[in-house]
Structures are given as C-alpha cells and as structure tokens.
Protein backbone atom coordinates (compact mmCIF):
# COMPACT_ATOMS: atom_id res chain seq x y z
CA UNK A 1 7.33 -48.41 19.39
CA UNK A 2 3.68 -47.39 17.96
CA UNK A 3 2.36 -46.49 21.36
CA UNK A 4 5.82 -44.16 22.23
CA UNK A 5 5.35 -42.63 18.70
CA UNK A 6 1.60 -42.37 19.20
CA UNK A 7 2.27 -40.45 22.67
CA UNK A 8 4.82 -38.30 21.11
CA UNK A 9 2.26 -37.10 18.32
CA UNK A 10 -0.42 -36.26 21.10
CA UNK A 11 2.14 -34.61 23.33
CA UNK A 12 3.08 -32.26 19.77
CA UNK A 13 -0.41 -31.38 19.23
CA UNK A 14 -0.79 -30.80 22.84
CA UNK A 15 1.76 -28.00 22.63
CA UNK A 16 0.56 -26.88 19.40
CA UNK A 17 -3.36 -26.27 20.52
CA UNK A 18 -3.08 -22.99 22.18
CA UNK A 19 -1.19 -21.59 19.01
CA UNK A 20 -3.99 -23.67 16.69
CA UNK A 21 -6.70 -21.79 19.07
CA UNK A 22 -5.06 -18.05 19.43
CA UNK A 23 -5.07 -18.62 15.15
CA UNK A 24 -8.68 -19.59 15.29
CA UNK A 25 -10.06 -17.27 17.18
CA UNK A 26 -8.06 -14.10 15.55
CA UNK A 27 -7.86 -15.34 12.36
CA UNK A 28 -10.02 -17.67 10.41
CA UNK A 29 -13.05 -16.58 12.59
CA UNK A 30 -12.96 -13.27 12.24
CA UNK A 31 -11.65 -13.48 8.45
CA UNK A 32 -15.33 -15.36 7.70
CA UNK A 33 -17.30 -12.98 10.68
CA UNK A 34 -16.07 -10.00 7.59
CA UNK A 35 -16.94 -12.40 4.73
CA UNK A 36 -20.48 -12.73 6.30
CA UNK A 37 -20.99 -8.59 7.60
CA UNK A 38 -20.01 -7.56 4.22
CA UNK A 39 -23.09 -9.07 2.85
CA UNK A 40 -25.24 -7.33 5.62
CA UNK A 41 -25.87 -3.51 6.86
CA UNK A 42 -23.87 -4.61 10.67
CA UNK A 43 -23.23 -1.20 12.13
CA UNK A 44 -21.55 -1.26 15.49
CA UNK A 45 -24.22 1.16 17.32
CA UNK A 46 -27.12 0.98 16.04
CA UNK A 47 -31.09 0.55 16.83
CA UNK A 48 -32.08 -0.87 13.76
CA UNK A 49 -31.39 -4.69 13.34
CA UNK A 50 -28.84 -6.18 11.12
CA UNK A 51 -30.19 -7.04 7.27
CA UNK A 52 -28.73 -9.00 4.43
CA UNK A 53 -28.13 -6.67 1.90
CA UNK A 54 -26.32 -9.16 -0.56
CA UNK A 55 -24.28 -7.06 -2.64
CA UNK A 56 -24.91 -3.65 -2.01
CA UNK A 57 -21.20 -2.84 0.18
CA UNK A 58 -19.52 -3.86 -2.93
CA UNK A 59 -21.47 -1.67 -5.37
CA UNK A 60 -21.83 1.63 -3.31
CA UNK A 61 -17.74 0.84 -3.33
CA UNK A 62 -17.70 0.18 -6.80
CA UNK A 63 -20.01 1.50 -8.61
CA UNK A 64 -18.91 3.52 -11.49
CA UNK A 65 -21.44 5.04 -14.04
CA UNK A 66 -20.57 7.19 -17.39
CA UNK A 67 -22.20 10.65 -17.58
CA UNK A 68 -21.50 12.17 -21.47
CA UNK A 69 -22.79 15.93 -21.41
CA UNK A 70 -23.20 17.65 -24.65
CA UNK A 71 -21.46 21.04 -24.57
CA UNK A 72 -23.75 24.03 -23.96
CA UNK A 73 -25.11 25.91 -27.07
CA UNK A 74 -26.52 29.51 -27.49
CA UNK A 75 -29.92 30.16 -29.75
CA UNK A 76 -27.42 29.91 -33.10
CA UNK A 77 -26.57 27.06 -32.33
CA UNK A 78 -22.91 27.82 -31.57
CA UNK A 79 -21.04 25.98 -28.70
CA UNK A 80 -20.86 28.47 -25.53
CA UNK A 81 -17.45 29.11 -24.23
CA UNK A 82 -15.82 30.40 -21.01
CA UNK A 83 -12.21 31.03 -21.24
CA UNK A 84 -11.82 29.69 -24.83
CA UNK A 85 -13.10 26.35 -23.05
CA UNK A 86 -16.63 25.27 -24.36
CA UNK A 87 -19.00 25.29 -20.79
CA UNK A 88 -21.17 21.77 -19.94
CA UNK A 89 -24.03 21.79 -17.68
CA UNK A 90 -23.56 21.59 -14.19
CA UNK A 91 -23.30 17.71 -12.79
CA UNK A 92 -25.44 18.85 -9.74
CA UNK A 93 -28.20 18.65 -11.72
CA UNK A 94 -27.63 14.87 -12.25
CA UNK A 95 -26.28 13.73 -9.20
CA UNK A 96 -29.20 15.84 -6.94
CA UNK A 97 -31.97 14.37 -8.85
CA UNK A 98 -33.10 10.53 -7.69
CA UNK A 99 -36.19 10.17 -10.06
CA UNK A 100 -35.19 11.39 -13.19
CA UNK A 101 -31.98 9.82 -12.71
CA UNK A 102 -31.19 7.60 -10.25
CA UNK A 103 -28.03 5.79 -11.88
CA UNK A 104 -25.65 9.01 -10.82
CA UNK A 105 -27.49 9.96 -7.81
CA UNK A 106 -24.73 11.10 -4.96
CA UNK A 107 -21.91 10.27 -7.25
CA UNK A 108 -18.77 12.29 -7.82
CA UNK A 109 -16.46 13.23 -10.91
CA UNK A 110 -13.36 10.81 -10.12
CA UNK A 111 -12.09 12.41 -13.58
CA UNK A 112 -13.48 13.27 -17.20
CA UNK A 113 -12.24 12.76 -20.86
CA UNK A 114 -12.71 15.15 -23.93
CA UNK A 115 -12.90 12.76 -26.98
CA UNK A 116 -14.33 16.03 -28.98
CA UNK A 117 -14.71 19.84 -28.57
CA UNK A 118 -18.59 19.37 -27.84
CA UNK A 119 -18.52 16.59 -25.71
CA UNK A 120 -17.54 14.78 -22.16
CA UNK A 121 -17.53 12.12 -20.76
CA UNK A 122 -17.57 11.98 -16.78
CA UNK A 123 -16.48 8.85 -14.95
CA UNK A 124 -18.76 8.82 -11.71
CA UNK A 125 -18.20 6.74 -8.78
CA UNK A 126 -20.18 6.69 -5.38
CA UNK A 127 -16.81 6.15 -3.45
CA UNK A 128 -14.14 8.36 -4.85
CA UNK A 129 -12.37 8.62 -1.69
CA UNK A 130 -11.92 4.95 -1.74
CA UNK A 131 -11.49 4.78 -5.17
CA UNK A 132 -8.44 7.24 -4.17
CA UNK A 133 -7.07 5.10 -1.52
CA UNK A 134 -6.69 2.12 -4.33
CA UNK A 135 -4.70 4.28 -6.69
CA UNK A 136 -2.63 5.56 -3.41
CA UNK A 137 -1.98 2.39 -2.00
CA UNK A 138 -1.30 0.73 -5.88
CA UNK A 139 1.27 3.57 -6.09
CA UNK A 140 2.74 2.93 -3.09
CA UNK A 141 3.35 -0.92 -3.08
CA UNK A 142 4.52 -0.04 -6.70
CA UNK A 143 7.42 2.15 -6.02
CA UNK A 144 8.37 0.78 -2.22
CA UNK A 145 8.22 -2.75 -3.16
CA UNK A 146 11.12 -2.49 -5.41
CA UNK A 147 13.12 0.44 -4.25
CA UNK A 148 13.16 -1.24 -0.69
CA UNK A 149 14.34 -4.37 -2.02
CA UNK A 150 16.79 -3.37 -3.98
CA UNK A 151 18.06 -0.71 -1.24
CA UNK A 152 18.26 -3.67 1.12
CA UNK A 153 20.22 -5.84 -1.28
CA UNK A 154 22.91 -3.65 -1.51
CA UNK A 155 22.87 -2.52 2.26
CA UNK A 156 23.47 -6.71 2.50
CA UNK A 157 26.22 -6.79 0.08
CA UNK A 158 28.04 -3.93 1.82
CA UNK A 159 27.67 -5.46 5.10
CA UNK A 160 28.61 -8.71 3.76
CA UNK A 161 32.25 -8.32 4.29
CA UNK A 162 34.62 -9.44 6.80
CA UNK A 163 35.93 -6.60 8.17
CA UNK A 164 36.44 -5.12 11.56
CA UNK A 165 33.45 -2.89 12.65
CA UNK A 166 31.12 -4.21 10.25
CA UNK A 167 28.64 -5.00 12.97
CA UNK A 168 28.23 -1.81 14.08
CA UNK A 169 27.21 -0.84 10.88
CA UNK A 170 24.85 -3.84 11.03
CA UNK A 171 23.27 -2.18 14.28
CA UNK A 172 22.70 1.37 12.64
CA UNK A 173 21.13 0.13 9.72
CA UNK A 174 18.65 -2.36 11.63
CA UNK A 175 17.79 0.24 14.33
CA UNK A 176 15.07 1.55 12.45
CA UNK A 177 13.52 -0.82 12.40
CA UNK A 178 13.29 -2.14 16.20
CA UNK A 179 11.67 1.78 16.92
CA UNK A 180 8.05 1.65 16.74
CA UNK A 181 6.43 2.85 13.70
CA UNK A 182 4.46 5.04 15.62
CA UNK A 183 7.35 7.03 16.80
CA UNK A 184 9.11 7.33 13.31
CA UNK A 185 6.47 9.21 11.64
CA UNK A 186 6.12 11.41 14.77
CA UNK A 187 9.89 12.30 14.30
CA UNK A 188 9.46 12.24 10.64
CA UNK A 189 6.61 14.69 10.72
CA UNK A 190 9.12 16.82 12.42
CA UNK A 191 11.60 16.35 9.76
CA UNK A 192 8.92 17.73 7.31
CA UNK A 193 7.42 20.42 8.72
CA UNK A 194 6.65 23.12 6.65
CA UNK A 195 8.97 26.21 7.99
CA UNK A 196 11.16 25.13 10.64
CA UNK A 197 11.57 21.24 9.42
CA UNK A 198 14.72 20.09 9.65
CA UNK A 199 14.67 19.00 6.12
CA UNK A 200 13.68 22.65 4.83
CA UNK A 201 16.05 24.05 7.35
CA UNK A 202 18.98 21.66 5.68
CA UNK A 203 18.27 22.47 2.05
CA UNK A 204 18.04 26.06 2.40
CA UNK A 205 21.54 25.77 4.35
CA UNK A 206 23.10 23.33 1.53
CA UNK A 207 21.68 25.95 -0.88
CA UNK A 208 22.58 28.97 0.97
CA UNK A 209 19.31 30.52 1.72
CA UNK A 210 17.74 29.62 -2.22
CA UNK A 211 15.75 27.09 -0.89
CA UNK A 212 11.96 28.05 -0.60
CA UNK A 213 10.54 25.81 2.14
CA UNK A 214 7.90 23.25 1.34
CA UNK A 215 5.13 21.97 3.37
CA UNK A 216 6.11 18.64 2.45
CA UNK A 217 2.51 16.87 4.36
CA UNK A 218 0.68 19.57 3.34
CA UNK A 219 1.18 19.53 -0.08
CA UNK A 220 -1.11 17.27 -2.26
CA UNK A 221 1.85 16.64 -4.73
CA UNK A 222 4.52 15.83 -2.12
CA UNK A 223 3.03 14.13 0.69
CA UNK A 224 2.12 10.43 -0.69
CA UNK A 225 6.42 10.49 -1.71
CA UNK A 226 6.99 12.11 1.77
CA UNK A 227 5.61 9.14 3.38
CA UNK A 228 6.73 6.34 0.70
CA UNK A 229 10.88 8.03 1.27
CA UNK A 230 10.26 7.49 5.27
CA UNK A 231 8.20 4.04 4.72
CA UNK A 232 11.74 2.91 2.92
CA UNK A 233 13.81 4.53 5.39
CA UNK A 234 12.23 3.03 8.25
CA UNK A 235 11.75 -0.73 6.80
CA UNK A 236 15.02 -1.31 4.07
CA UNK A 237 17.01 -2.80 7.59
CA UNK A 238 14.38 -5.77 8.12
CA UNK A 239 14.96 -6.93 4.49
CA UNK A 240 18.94 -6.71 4.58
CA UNK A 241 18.51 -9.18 7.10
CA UNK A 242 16.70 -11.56 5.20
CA UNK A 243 19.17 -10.43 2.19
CA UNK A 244 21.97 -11.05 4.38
CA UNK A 245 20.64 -14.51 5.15
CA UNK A 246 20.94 -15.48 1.96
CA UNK A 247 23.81 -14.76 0.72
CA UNK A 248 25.68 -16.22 3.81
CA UNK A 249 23.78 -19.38 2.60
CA UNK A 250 25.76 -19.59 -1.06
CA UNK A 251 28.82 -21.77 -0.45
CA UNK A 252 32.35 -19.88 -0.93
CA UNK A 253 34.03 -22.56 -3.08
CA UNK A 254 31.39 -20.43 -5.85
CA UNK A 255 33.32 -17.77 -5.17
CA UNK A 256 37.06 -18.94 -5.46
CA UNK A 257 36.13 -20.76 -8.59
CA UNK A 258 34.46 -17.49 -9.82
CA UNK A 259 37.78 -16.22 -8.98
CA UNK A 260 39.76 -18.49 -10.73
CA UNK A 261 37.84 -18.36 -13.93
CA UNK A 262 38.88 -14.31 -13.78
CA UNK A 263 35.36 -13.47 -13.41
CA UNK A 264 34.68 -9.80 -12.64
CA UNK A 265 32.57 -8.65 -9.64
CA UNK A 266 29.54 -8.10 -12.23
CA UNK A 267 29.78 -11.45 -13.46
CA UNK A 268 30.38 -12.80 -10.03
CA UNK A 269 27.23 -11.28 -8.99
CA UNK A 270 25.16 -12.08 -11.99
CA UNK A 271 26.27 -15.80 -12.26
CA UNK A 272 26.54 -16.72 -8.58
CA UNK A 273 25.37 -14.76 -5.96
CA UNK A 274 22.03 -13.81 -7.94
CA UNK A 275 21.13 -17.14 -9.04
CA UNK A 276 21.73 -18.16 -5.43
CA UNK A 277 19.50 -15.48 -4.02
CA UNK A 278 16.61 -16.69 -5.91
CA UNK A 279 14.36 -18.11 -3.04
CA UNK A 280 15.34 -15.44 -0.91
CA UNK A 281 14.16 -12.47 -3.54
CA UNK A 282 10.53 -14.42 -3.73
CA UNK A 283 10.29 -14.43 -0.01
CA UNK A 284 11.61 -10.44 0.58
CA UNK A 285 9.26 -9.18 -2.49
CA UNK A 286 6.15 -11.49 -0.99
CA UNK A 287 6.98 -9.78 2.41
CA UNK A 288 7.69 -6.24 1.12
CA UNK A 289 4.78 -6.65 -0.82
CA UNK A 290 2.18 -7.58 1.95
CA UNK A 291 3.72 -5.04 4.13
CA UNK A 292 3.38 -2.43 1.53
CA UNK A 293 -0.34 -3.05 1.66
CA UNK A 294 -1.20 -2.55 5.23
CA UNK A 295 0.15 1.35 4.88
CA UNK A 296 -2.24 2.74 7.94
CA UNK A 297 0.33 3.89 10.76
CA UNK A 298 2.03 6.52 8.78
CA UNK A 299 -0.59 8.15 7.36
CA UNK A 300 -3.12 8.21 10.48
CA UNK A 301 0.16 9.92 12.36
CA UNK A 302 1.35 12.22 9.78
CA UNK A 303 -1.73 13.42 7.53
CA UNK A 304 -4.66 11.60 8.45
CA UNK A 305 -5.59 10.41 4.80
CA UNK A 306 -5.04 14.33 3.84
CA UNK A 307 -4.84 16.68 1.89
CA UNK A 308 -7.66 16.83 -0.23
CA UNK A 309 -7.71 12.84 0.36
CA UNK A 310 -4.41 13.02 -1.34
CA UNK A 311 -2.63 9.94 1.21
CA UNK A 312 -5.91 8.00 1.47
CA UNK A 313 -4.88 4.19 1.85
CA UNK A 314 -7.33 0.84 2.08
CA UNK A 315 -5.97 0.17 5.83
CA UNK A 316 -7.12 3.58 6.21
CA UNK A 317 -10.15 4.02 4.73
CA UNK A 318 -11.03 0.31 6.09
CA UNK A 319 -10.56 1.71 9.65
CA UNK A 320 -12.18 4.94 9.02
CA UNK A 321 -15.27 3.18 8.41
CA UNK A 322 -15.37 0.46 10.40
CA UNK A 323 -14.73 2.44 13.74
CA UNK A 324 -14.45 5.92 12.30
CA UNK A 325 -18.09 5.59 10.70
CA UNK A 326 -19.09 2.96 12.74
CA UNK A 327 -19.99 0.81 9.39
CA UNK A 328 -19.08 -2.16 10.36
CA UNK A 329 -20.10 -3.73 7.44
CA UNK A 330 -18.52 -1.47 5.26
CA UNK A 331 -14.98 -1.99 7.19
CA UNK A 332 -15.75 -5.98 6.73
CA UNK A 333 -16.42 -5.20 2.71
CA UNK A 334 -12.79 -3.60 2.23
CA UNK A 335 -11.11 -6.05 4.77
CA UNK A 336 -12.54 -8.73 2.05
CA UNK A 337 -11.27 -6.86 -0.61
CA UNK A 338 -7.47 -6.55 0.53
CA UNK A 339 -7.33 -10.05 1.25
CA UNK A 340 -8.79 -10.74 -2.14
CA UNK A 341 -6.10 -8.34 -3.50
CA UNK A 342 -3.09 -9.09 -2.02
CA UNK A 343 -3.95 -12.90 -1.76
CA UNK A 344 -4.06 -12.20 -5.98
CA UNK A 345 -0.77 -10.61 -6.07
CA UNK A 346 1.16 -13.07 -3.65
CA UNK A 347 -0.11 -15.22 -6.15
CA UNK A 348 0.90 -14.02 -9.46
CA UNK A 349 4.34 -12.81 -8.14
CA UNK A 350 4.80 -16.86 -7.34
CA UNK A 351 3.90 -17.88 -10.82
CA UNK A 352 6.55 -15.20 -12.11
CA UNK A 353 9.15 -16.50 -10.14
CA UNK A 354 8.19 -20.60 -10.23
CA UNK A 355 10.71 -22.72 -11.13
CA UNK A 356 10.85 -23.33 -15.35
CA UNK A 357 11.59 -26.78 -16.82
C-alpha cells in the first residue's frame, strides 16, 4: 500500500513539474531578476557596465522636496502683483542651478499651496509623470473596482432566472469579453472620435443638433473616464460569471422559506442571497482589483499616456521605461513597486472582509 501510494505521489509531481518549471522560470525568477536591477543602473543597450546604485531608482521616483518662495516686493516694500495675483520668482532659477541648490535640481511643480498672500509653497518631484500615473491608476482602480462589481452583480441577478432565452442574453453580455482587448479600444477609439464619433454623432441626434461634439481622448478632463466607461464595458461580463456562480451555489430551500416568512425581495436579498455571496464578493473585488491595476492596453491603443500625461498609468509608464527608455532598471523599480502595492491592497481588502468571531 506505501509503495502504490508512494508511486502515485511521484507520478503527481511528475505531471506537475513542467507547470512548477514554466512558474519558475516566468515568475519567481524574473520577479527577484527586478528586485535585484532595481538596485542597479541595468540598461538594456548600453556600453557602460552595470553598477549597484542601492537606492537611487526609488528616490529619482520619489523624491519630493518643498520649495517656499517669498512673494516678489518692489523698493517700498510692497508685494508686486500681476493680475491682482502677487508674482514669485521664477522656479527655473532653482531647478537650473546644481551648486547653489542641488536638492530641486531638474524637479518639476507637481502642484503648489498658498497658506498666505506673500507666500508658496511648491511641492517638487523629479518624476511627475510617474507621480501622475499613481494618482491615474489610484483613480481608476477606485471608481472601476466598484462600479464593475456592482454592474456585474446585477447583470447576474437578471440572468439568474429561469426563463426561456435567458442564455442568449448570457452570450451578449459575456461577448465582450472573449474579443481581445486590443480590438475594443480600437473600436472604442472610433466610438470617441472627436467629430464624426459615433458617440458625438448619437448625442447630437438624441439632442437634435444641440450637441457640441467633444474630443472625448483628446480632452485632458474626459479621457481618463473615457477609458474607465469602456474598461467597465468591456470587463463587467467576466465578473457576472463569477457572480452567477455564486448565487447558483445558495441552496433554494433559503428561498422558499424566505418566501414563507413573507419576506420581500429586499429582504430576500439582504438576508440570503448577500450573506451567501460573501466568498464570492472577496474573490470578484480581489480580481477586479488586480485587474484594475495592470491598465496598459487601453491607454497605449487609445492615447498613449496623453494628453498632457493626463491617462498616464504604472503598466504604462513601467513599459515606457523599461523598453521605451531602455531603463531597464527603472522598469524593474516600478515592476517592484506594483507588486508591493497591489500585494498591500489584496491584503487589506482580506482583513476587511475576514471572518469576525
């Protein structure tokens, strides 16, 4: 008996090395290869050989400085203005000059606060553009993590019915997501285009004519929520299959006693198909949630981190400099980073949602 369980366990590990190996070699290696160029200068053409740099990726990502400027005053001593606005001297002068100082050399405004009439303070980083693709990508996992789950839950509870037809409703709402991500924002960048879009060319019909177009990817306010309202579209039919899973998982004697007791579809839904949806939620807002993170198809297809770095994402920016750049070690630093992040996240939402004595 030992020896036929003994062969059994070598014949399951037998089948299970070349999925062990294709993990090795694509995962964990390369996941501590980044760990290790992120604490060098690795570029992936270059004469000059490869240096430990220790922490030097992280800070020229990172480092943020605070510049306050005094306002301007003429020879009375009053504070000069321009436009009723007081003027401050030019940040040039501090960011252009290594020697005198160095702390704000080739660092940019990422935004400024007025705590008094004659004063500013400047927050400086050396990456805003990254710094940018953090807020985007925050913003975006945000508002699609949710709206996407909750869109899918109620696509599930529609489809959760025993009617004739339903699975051809099942189809239509899940074909979006079989078509390549690649080719939705291709159509969807279509759909927006600025004049002729078929979205501007529906509204000003709907509105007979009152409708001023809108270059929906070219505009820095509407071209992050252009691609978050597609991102949704595109991805809501994976997760009312997971939804759907679950809720053909909750036993129907629930339900006829919820019926009994003259419980009304609220309470029905609050009291027993919620509670049994529990496990299912954690797993959809875990996967929405990672998914949400790795935004990089849509926006090199539809606005290439533009405009005015306005749909910059980490996937993006991690890309742009690893092969864009060629900074290999750069790429490796923010690769690090998202892990770090979303690794965090996955976390905390399963201590939200652990189970309570």
């Amino acid at each position: 008996m030992a020896k036929s369980l003994t062969r059994q366990t070598a014949s399951g590990w037998l089948f299970a090395a070349p999925a062990f190996l294709l993990i090795i070699v694509f995962l964990i290696l390369p996941f501590f290869m980044a760990i290790g160029y992120s604490l060098t200068n690795q570029r992936l053409m270059s004469p000059n050989p490869t240096q430990y740099v220790g922490l030097d990726n992280w800070e020229r990502l990172f480092g943020i400085s605070l510049l306050t400027l005094e306002a301007k005053r003429d020879a009375a001593g009053s504070i000069v203005l321009i436009d009723g606005e007081p003027e401050f001297p030019k940040l040039r002068s501090y960011t252009r000059d290594k020697e005198a100082f160095p702390e704000y050399f080739r660092k940019r405004e990422l935004f400024h606060l007025d705590f008094s009439k004659d004063s500013r303070t400047y927050i400086m980083a050396k990456d805003i553009v990254f710094l940018k693709a953090i807020k985007n990508t925050l913003f975006f996992v945000a508002l699609v993590a949710p709206i996407q789950a909750g869109l899918g839950l109620l696509l599930a509870l529609l489809i959760n019915q025993k009617v004739r037809g339903i699975n051809a409703f099942r189809t239509i709402y899940f074909m979006p997501v079989v078509i390549s991500i690649v080719v939705v924002s291709m159509l969807w960048r279509f759909i927006y285009a600025g004049h002729d879009g078929l979205l501007n060319t529906l509204l000003a019909y709907v509105t007979f004519g009152a409708f001023d177009p809108i270059d929906w990817l070219g505009n820095t306010s509407t071209a992050l929520p252009s691609i978050m309202a597609m991102s949704i579209w595109q991805g809501v039919g994976f997760h009312m299959i997971i939804w759907l899973s679950g809720l053909q998982t909750i036993p129907e004697t629930l339900y006829e006693a919820s019926r009994i007791e003259g419980s009304s579809k609220w309470q029905t839904f609050r009291f027993v198909t919620w509670p049994g949806l529990k496990n299912t939620a954690i797993l959809v807002m875990i996967v929405i949630t990672m998914q949400a993170f790795t935004l990089y198809p849509q926006i090199a297809v539809m606005t290439n981190g533009g405009p005015l770095d306005s749909t910059q994402s980490i996937v993006f920016q991690m890309v742009e400099k690893g092969y864009g750049k060629q900074d290999i070690a750069g790429g490796s630093t923010i690769a690090v980073f998202l892990f770090l992040l979303v690794f965090s996240i996955s976390l905390l939402q399963r201590w939200l949602t652990r189970e309570k004595q």
